[in-house]
Protein backbone atom coordinates (compact mmCIF):
# COMPACT_ATOMS: atom_id res chain seq x y z
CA UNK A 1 126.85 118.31 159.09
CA UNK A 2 126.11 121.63 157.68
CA UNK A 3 124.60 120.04 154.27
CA UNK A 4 122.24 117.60 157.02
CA UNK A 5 121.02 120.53 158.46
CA UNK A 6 120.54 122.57 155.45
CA UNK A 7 118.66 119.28 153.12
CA UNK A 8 116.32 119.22 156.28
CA UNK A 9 115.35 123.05 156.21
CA UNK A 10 115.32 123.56 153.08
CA UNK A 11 114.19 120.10 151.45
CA UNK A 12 111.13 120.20 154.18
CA UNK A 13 110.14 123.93 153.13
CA UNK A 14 110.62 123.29 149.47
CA UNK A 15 108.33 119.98 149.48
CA UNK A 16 106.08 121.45 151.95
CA UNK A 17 105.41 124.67 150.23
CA UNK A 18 105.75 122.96 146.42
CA UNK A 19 104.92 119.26 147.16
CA UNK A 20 106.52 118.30 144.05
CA UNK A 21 105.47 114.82 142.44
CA UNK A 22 107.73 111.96 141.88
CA UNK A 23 107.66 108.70 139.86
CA UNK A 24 110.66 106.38 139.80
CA UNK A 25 112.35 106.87 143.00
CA UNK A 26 113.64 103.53 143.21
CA UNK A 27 115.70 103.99 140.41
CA UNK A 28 118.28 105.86 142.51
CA UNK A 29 120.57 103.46 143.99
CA UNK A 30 120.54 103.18 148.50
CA UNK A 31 124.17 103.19 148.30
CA UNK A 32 127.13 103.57 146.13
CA UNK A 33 128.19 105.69 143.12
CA UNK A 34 126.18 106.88 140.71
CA UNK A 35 125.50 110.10 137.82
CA UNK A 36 122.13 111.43 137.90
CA UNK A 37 121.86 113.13 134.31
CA UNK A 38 119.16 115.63 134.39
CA UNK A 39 117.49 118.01 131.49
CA UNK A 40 117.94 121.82 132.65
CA UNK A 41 115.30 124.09 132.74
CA UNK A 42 114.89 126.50 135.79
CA UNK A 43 118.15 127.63 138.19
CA UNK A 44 115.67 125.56 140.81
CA UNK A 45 115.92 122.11 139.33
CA UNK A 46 119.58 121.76 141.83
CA UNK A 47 117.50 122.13 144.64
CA UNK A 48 114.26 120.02 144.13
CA UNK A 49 116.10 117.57 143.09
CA UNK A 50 118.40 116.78 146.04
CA UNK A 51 114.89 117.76 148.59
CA UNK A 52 113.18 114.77 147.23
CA UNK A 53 116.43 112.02 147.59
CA UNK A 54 117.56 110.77 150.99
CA UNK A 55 120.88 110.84 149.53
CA UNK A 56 123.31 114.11 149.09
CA UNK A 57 123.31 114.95 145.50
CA UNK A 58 126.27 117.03 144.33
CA UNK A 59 126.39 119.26 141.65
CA UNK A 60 129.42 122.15 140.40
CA UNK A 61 129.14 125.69 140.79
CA UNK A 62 131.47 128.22 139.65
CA UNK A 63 133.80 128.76 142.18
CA UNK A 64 133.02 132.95 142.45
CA UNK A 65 129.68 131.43 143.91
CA UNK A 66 132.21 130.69 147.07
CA UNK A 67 134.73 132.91 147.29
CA UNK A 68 132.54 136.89 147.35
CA UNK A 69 133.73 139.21 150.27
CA UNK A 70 131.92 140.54 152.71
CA UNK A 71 128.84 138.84 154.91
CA UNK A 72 126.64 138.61 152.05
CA UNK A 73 129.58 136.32 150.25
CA UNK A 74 129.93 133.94 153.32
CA UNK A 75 126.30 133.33 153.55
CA UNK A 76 126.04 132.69 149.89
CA UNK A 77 129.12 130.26 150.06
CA UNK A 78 127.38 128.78 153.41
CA UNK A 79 124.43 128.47 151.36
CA UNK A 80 126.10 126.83 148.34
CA UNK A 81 128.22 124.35 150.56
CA UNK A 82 124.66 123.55 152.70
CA UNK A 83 123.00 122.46 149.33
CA UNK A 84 125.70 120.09 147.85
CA UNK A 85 127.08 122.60 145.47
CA UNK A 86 130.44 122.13 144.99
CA UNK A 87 132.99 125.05 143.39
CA UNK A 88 135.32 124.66 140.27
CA UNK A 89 137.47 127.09 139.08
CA UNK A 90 136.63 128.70 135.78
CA UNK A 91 140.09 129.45 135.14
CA UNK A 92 142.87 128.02 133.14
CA UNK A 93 143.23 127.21 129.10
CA UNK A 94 140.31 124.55 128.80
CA UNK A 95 137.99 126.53 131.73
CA UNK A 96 135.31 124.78 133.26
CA UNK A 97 135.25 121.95 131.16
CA UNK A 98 138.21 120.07 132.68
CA UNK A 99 137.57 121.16 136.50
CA UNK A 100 134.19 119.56 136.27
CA UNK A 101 135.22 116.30 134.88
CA UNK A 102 137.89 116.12 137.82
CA UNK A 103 134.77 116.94 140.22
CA UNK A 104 132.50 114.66 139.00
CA UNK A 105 134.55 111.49 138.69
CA UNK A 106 136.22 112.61 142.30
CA UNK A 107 132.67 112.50 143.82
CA UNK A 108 131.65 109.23 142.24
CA UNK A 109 134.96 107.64 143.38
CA UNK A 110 134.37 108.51 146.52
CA UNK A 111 130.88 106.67 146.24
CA UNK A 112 128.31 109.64 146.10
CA UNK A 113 125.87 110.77 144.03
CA UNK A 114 126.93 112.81 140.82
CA UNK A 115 124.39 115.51 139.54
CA UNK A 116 125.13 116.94 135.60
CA UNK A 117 122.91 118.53 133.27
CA UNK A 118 124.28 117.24 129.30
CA UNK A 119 122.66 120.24 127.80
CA UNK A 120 125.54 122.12 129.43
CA UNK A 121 123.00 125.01 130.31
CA UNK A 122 119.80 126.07 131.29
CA UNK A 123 117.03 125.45 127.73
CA UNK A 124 115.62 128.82 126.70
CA UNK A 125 112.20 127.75 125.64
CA UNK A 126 111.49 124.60 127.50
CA UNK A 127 112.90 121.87 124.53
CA UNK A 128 115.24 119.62 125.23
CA UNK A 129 118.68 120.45 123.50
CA UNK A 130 121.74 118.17 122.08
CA UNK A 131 123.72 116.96 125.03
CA UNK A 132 127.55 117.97 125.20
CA UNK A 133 129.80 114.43 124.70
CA UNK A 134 132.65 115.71 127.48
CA UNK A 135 131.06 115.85 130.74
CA UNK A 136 129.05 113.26 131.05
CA UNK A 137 130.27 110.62 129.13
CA UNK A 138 133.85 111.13 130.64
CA UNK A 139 132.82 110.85 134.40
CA UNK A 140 130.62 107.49 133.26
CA UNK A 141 133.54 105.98 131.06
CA UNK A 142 136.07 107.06 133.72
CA UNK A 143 134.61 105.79 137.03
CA UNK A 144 131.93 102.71 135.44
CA UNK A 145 129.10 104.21 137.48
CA UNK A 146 126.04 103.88 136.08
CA UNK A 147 123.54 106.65 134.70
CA UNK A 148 120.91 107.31 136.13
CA UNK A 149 118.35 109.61 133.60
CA UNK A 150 116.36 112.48 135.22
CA UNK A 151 113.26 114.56 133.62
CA UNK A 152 112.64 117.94 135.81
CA UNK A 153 109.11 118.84 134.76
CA UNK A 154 107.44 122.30 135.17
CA UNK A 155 110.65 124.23 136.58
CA UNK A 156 110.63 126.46 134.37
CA UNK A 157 107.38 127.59 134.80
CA UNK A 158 108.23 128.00 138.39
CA UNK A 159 111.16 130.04 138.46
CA UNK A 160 111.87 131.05 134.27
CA UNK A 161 115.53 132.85 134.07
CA UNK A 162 115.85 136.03 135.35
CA UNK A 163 113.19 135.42 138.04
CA UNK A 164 113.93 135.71 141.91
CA UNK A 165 110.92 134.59 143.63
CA UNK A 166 109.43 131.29 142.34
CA UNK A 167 105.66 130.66 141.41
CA UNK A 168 104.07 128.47 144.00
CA UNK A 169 103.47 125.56 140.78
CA UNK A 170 103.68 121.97 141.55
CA UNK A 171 107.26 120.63 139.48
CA UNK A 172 107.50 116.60 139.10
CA UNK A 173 110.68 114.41 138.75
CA UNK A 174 110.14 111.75 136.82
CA UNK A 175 113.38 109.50 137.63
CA UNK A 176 114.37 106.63 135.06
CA UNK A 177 116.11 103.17 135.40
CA UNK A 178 120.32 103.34 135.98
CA UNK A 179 122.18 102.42 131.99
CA UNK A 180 124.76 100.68 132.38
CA UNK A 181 127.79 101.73 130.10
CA UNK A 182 130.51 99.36 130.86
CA UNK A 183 130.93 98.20 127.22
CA UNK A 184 132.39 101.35 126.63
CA UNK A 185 134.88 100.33 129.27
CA UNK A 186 138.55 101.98 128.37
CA UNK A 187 136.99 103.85 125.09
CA UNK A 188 136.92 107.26 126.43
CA UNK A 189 139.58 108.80 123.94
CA UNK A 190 136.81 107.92 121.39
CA UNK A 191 135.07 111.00 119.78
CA UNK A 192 132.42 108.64 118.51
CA UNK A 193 131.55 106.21 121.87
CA UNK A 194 131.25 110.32 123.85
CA UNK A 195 128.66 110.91 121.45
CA UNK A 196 126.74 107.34 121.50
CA UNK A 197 126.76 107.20 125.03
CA UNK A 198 125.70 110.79 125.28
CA UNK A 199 122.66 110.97 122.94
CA UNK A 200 121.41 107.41 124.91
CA UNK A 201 121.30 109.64 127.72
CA UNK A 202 119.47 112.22 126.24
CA UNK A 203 117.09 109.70 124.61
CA UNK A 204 116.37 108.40 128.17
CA UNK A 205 115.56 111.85 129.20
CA UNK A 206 113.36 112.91 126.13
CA UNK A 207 111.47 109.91 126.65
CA UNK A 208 110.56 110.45 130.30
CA UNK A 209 110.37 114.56 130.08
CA UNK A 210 108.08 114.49 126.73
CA UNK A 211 109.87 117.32 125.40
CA UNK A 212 110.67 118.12 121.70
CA UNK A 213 114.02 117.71 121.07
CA UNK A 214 116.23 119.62 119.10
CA UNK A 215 119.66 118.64 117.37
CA UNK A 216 121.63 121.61 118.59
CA UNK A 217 123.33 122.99 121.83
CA UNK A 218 121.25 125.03 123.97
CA UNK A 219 124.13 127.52 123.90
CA UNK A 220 124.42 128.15 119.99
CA UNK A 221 120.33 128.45 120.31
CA UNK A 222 120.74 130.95 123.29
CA UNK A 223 123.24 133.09 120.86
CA UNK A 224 120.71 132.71 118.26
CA UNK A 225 117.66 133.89 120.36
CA UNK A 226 119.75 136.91 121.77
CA UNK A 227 121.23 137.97 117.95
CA UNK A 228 117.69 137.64 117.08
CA UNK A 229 116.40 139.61 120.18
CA UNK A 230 119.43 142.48 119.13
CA UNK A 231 118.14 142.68 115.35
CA UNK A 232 114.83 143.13 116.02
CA UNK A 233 115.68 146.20 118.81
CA UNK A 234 117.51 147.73 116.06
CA UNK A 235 114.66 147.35 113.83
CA UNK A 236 112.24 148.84 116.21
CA UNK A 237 114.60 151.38 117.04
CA UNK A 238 115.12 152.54 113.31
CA UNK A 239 111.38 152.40 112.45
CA UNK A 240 110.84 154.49 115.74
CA UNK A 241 113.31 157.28 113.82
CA UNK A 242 112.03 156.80 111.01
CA UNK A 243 108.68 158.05 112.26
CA UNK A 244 110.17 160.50 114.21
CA UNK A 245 111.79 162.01 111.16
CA UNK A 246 108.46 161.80 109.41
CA UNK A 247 106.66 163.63 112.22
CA UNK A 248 109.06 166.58 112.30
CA UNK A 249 108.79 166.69 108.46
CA UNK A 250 105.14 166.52 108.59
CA UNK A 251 105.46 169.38 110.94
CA UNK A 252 107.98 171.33 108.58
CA UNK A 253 105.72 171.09 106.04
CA UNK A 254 102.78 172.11 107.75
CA UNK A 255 104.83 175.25 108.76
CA UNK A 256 105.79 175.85 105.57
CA UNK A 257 102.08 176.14 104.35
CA UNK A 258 100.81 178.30 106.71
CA UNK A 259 103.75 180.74 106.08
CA UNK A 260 102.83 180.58 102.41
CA UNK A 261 99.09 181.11 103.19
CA UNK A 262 100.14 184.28 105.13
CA UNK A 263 102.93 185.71 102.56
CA UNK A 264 100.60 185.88 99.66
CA UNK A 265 99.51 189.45 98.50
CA UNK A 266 95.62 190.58 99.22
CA UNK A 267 93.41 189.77 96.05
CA UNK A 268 92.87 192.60 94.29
């Protein structure tokens, strides 16, 4: 009830004030179980993907999302609950990881619609980035629904990471046909079928996104971009004392002169 009235509010005002293009809507099956495996590029693409689908789309959410005090944490939970977000519990020896696999197939045995992003997290320049084997491939192998590949385009240009309020830019979902991966039936303790069935997926998704892919994890590229971002503050802030050093010992020296000049004896 309370995610009916919440995909009407806010899936009318989000395609009303966006009006956000889509190709390949058919794709997404009337009824039934299915994964809808998305690239990741703006903290938006959750919700303009479920206001374009008839159908609840569920995605996880870390659980702290649910449980924050006060009337600002119940209207955030109300909010995340409205919108199809469903928590998992950080916690525990393997984290995230585990609760989200026992989500996702849960959901798609119960016959809905499973929303995962491969790349694990949000890209930090717009590529698209190796997909992570566990998820994904895990919920498909374990359940036999089929995948269904999804390209968010131009999220990130609405709402890039550490924005609040969104540009008013028209995003498009570009939605391909389901893959079927039931010949990996009963191989999901294989290291090597996670990672075939994966980088299909991510194939898929290249192909109808038309980004450049890259052949690492959007996580160990985020580290990279922030040790990067750290060395070159350190740099700027040891060339900015470096020239204040050789300010003060341009003034020293300066000094220096003009006590010189006024110490030497009258010429004779």
């Amino acid at each position: 009830m309370i995610y009916g009235a919440m995909h009407f509010s806010l899936g009318g005002s989000l395609k009303l004030a966006f009006r956000p293009w889509v190709e390949g809507l058919e794709n997404i099956p009337l009824t039934g179980p299915a994964i809808l495996a998305s690239n990741h590029l703006s903290f938006s693409d959750s919700f303009f993907l479920p206001a374009v689908l008839d159908r609840k789309v569920t995605f996880i959410a870390k659980a702290e999302y649910f449980t924050a005090p006060g009337v600002k944490g119940k209207l955030t939970a109300a909010f995340f609950k409205g919108v199809g977000q469903l928590p998992v519990d950080r916690s525990g020896a393997r984290g995230a990881g585990e609760a989200a696999i026992r989500a996702g197939i849960k959901v798609v045995e119960d016959g809905g619609l499973f929303g995962i992003y491969p790349e694990g997290t949000r890209s930090p320049d717009g590529r698209l980035y190796r997909g992570k084997p566990g998820g994904l491939a895990r919920v498909a192998l374990a359940t036999g629904a089929p995948v269904v590949p999804v390209a968010m385009i131009g999220t990130e240009k609405i709402q890039p990471p550490g924005q609040v309020i969104p540009k008013l830019l028209r995003p498009g979902i570009r939605i391909g046909e389901p893959l079927d991966f039931s010949r990996y039936q009963g191989m999901e303790g294989d290291r090597f079928i996670l990672r075939s069935l994966t980088d299909e997926v991510m194939y898929e998704i290249m192909r109808l996104s038309g980004q450049e892919y890259v052949d690492v994890y959007a996580t160990a590229a985020k580290r990279r971009i922030a040790d990067e971002a750290k060395a070159a503050a350190q740099e700027q802030k040891q060339a900015a004392q470096e020239h204040r050093r050789a300010a003060l010992e341009q003034k020293q020296a300066a000094r220096d002169d003009r006590q010189r000049s006024t110490a030497r004896p009258p010429a004779p």
